[in-house]
C-alpha atoms as a PDB file:
ATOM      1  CA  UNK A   1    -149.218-144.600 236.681  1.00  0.00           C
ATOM      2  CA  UNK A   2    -147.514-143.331 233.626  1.00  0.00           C
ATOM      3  CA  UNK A   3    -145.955-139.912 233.757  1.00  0.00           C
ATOM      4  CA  UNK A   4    -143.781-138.034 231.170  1.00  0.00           C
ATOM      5  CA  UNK A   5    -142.883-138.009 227.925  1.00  0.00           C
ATOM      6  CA  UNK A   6    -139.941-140.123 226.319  1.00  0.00           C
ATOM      7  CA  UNK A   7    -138.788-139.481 222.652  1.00  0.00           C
ATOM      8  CA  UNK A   8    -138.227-142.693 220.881  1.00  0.00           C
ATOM      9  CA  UNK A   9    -138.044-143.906 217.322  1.00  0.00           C
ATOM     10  CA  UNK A  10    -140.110-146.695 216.081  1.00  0.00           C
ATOM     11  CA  UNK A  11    -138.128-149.327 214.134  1.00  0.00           C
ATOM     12  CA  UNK A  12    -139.016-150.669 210.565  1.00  0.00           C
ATOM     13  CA  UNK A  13    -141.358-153.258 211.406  1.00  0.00           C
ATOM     14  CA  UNK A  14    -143.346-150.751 213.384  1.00  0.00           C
ATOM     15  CA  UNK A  15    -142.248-152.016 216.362  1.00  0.00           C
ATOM     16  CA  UNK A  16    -141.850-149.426 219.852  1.00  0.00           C
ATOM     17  CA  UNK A  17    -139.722-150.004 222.894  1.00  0.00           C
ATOM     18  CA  UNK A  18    -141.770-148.751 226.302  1.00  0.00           C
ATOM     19  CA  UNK A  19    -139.704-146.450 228.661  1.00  0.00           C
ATOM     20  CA  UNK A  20    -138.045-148.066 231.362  1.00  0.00           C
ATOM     21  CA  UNK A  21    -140.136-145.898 233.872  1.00  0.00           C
ATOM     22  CA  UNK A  22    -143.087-147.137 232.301  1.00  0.00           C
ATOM     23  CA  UNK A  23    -142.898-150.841 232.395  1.00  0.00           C
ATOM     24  CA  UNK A  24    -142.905-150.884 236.357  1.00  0.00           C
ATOM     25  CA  UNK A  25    -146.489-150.229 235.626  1.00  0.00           C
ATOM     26  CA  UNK A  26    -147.479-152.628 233.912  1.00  0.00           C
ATOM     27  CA  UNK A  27    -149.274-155.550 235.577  1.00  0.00           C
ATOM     28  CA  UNK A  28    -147.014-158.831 234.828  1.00  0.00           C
ATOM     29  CA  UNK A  29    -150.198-161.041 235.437  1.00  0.00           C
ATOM     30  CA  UNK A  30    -151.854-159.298 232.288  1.00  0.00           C
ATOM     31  CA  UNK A  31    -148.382-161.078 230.351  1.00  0.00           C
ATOM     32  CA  UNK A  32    -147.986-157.635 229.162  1.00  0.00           C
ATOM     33  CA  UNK A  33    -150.788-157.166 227.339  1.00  0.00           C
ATOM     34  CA  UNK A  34    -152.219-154.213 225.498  1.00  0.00           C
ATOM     35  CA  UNK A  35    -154.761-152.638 223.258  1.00  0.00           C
ATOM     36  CA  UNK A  36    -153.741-149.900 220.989  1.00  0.00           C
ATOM     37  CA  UNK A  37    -156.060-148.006 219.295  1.00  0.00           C
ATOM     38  CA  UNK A  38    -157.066-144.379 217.803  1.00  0.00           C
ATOM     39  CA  UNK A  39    -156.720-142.096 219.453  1.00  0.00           C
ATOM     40  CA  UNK A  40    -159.493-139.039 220.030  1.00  0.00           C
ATOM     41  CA  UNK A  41    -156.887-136.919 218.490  1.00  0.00           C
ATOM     42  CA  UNK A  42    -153.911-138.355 215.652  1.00  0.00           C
ATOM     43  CA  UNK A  43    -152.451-140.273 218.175  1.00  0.00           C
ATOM     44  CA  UNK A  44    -152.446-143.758 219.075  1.00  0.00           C
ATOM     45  CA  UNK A  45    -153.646-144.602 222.444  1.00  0.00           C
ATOM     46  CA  UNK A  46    -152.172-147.455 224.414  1.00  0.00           C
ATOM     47  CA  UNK A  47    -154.213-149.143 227.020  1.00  0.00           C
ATOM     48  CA  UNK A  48    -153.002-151.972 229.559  1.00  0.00           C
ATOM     49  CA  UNK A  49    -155.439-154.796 229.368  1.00  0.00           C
ATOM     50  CA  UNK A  50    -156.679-154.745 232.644  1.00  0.00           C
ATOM     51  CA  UNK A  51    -157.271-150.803 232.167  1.00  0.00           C
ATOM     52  CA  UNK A  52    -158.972-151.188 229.008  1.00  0.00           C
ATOM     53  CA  UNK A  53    -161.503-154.197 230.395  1.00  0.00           C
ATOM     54  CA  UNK A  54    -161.705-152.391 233.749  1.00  0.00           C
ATOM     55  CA  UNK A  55    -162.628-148.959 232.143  1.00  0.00           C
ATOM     56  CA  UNK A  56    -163.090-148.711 228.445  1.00  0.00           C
ATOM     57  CA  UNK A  57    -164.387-152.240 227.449  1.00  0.00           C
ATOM     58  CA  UNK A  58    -167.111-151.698 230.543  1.00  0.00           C
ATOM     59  CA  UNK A  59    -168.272-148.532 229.135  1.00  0.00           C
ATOM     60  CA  UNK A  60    -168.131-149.382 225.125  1.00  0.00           C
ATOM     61  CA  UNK A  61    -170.155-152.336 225.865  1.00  0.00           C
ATOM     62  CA  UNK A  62    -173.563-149.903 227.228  1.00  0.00           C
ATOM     63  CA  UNK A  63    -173.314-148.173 224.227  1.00  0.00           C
ATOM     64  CA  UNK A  64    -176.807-148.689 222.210  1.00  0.00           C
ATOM     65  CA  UNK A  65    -175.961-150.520 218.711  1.00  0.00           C
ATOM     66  CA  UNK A  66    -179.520-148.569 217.863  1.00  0.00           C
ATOM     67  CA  UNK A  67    -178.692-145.201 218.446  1.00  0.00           C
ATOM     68  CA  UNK A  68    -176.317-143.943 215.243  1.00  0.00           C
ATOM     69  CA  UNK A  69    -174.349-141.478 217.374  1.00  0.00           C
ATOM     70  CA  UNK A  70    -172.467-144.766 219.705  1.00  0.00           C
ATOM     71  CA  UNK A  71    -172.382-147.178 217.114  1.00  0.00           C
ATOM     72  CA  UNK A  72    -170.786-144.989 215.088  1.00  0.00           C
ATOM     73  CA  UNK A  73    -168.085-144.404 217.670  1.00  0.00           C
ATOM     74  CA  UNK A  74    -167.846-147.528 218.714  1.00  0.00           C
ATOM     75  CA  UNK A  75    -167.177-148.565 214.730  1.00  0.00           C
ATOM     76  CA  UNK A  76    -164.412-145.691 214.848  1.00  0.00           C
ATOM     77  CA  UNK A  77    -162.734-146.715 218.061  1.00  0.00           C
ATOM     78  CA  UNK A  78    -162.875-150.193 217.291  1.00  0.00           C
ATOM     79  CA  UNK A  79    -162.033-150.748 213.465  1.00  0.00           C
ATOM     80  CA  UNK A  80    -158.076-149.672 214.137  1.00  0.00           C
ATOM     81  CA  UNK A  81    -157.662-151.337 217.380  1.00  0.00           C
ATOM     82  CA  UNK A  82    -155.343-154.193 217.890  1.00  0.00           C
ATOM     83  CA  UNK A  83    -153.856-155.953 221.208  1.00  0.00           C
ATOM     84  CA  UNK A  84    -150.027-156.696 221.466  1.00  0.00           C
ATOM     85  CA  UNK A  85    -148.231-157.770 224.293  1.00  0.00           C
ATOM     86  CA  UNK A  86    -144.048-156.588 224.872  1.00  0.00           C
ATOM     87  CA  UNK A  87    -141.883-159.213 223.101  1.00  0.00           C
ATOM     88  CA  UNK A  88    -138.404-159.711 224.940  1.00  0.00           C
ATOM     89  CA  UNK A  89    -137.050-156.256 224.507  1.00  0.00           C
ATOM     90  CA  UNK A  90    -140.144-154.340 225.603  1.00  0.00           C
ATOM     91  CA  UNK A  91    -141.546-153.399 222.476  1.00  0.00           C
ATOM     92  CA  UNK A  92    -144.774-153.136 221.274  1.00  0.00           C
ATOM     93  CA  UNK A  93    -145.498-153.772 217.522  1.00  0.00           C
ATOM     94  CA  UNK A  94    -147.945-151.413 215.971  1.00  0.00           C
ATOM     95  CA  UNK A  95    -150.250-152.297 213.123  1.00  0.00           C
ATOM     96  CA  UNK A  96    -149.472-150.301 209.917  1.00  0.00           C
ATOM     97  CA  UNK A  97    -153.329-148.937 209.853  1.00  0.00           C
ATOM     98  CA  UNK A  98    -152.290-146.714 213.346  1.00  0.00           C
ATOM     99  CA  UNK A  99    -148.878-145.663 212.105  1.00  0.00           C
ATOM    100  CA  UNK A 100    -150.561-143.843 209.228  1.00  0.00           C
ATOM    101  CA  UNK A 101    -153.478-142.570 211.080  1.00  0.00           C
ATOM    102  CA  UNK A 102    -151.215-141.211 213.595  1.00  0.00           C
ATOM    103  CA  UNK A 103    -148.676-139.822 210.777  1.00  0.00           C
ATOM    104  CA  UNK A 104    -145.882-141.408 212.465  1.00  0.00           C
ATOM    105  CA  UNK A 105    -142.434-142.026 210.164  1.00  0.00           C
ATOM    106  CA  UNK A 106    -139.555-143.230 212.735  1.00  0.00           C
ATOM    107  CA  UNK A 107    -139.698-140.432 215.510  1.00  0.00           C
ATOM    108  CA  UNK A 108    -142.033-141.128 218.269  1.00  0.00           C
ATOM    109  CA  UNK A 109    -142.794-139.068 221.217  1.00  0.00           C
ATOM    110  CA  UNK A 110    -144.454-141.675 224.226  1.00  0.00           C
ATOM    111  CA  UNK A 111    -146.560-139.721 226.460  1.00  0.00           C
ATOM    112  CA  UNK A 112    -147.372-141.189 229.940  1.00  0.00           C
ATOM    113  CA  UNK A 113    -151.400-140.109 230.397  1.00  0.00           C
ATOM    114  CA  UNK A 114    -151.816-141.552 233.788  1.00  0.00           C
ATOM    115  CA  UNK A 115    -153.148-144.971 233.144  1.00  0.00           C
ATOM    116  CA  UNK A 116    -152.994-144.909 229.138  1.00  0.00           C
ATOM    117  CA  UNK A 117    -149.753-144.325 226.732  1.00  0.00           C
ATOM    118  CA  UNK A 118    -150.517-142.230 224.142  1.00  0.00           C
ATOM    119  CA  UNK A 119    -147.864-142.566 220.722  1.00  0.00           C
ATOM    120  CA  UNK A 120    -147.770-139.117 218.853  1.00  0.00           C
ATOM    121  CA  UNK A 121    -145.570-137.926 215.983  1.00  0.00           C
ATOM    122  CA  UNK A 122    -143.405-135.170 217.660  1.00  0.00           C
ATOM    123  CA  UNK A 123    -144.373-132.941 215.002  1.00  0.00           C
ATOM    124  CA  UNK A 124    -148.497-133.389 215.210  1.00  0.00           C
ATOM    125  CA  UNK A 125    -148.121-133.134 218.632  1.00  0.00           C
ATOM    126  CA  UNK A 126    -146.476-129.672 219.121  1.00  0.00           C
ATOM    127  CA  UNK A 127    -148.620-128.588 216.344  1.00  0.00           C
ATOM    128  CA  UNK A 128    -151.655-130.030 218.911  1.00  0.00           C
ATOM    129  CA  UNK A 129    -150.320-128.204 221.938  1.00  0.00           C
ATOM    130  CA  UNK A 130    -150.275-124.392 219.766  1.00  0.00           C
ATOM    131  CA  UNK A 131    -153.533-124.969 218.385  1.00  0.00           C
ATOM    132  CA  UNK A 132    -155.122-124.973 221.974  1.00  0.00           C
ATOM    133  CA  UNK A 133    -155.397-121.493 222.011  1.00  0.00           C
ATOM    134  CA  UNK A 134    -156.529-121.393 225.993  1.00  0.00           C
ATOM    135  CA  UNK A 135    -153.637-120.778 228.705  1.00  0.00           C
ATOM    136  CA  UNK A 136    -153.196-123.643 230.842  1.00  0.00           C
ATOM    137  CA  UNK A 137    -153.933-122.202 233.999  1.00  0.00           C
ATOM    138  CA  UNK A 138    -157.653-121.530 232.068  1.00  0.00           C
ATOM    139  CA  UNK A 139    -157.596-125.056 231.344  1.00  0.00           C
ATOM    140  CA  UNK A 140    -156.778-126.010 234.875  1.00  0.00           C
ATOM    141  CA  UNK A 141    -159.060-124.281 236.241  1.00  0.00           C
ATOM    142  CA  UNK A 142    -162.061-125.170 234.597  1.00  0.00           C
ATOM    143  CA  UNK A 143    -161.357-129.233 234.469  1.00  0.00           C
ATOM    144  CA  UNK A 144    -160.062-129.374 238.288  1.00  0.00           C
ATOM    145  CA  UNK A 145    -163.205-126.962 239.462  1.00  0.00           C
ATOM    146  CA  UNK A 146    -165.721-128.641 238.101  1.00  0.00           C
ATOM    147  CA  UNK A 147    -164.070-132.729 238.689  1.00  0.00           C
ATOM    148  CA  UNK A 148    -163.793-131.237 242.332  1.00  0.00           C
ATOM    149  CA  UNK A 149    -167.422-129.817 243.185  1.00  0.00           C
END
């Protein structure tokens, strides 16, 4: 489960070190493996491989290749996405194509999201947070009432 937020700079090469906290997560039969891709929002979205076959994979794969609405997000999703697996010092490297979509120049912020990463620019991502312009507790509310009925 990945919790918190971790602020990080991404080297270079475009390469991103996991936090610590995070990597007791991650499934060492799956040899660290991982598909990044866009996010729903400018951020990049980081899925173990078992998560992403397990969950995401299963579901993109019903989606109609007739019907213009889900092949059109399926091209979306898709055309940035890349898999990666930590190299010896826990990074991941990110393609170029996600770094720019994402706006991301060397400061990173990692957000645990459960059982995804997502990579934001610190910037994009505070600038996110004030344009939601409904109190959390609103928020709350509505998405834990209705997930519980």
């Amino acid at each position: 489960m990945f919790l918190g937020s971790f602020n990080y700079s991404i080297d270079t090469k475009g390469r991103v070190s996991i936090p610590a906290k995070f990597r007791k997560y991650i499934n060492l039969e799956a040899n660290n493996n991982f598909i990044m891709t866009r996010g729903i929002v400018q951020c990049i979205d980081v899925y173990p491989i078992e998560y992403w076959q397990e969950e995401v994979y299963s579901r993109i794969s019903k989606l109609d290749d007739f019907d213009l609405e889900e092949s059109n997000f399926k091209r979306r999703l898709l055309e940035l996405a890349a898999e990666d697996h930590l190299d010896s010092q826990a990074r991941l490297l990110i393609p170029k194509n996600l770094i720019e979509f994402a706006g991301i120049d060397k400061d990173v912020m990692i957000l645990g999201q459960n059982k995804k990463i997502e990579i934001w620019n610190p910037a994009i991502y505070e600038e996110h947070k004030m344009g939601d312009d409904k109190p959390f507790a609103q928020i709350a509310k509505q998405v834990m009432h209705t997930k519980a009925k």
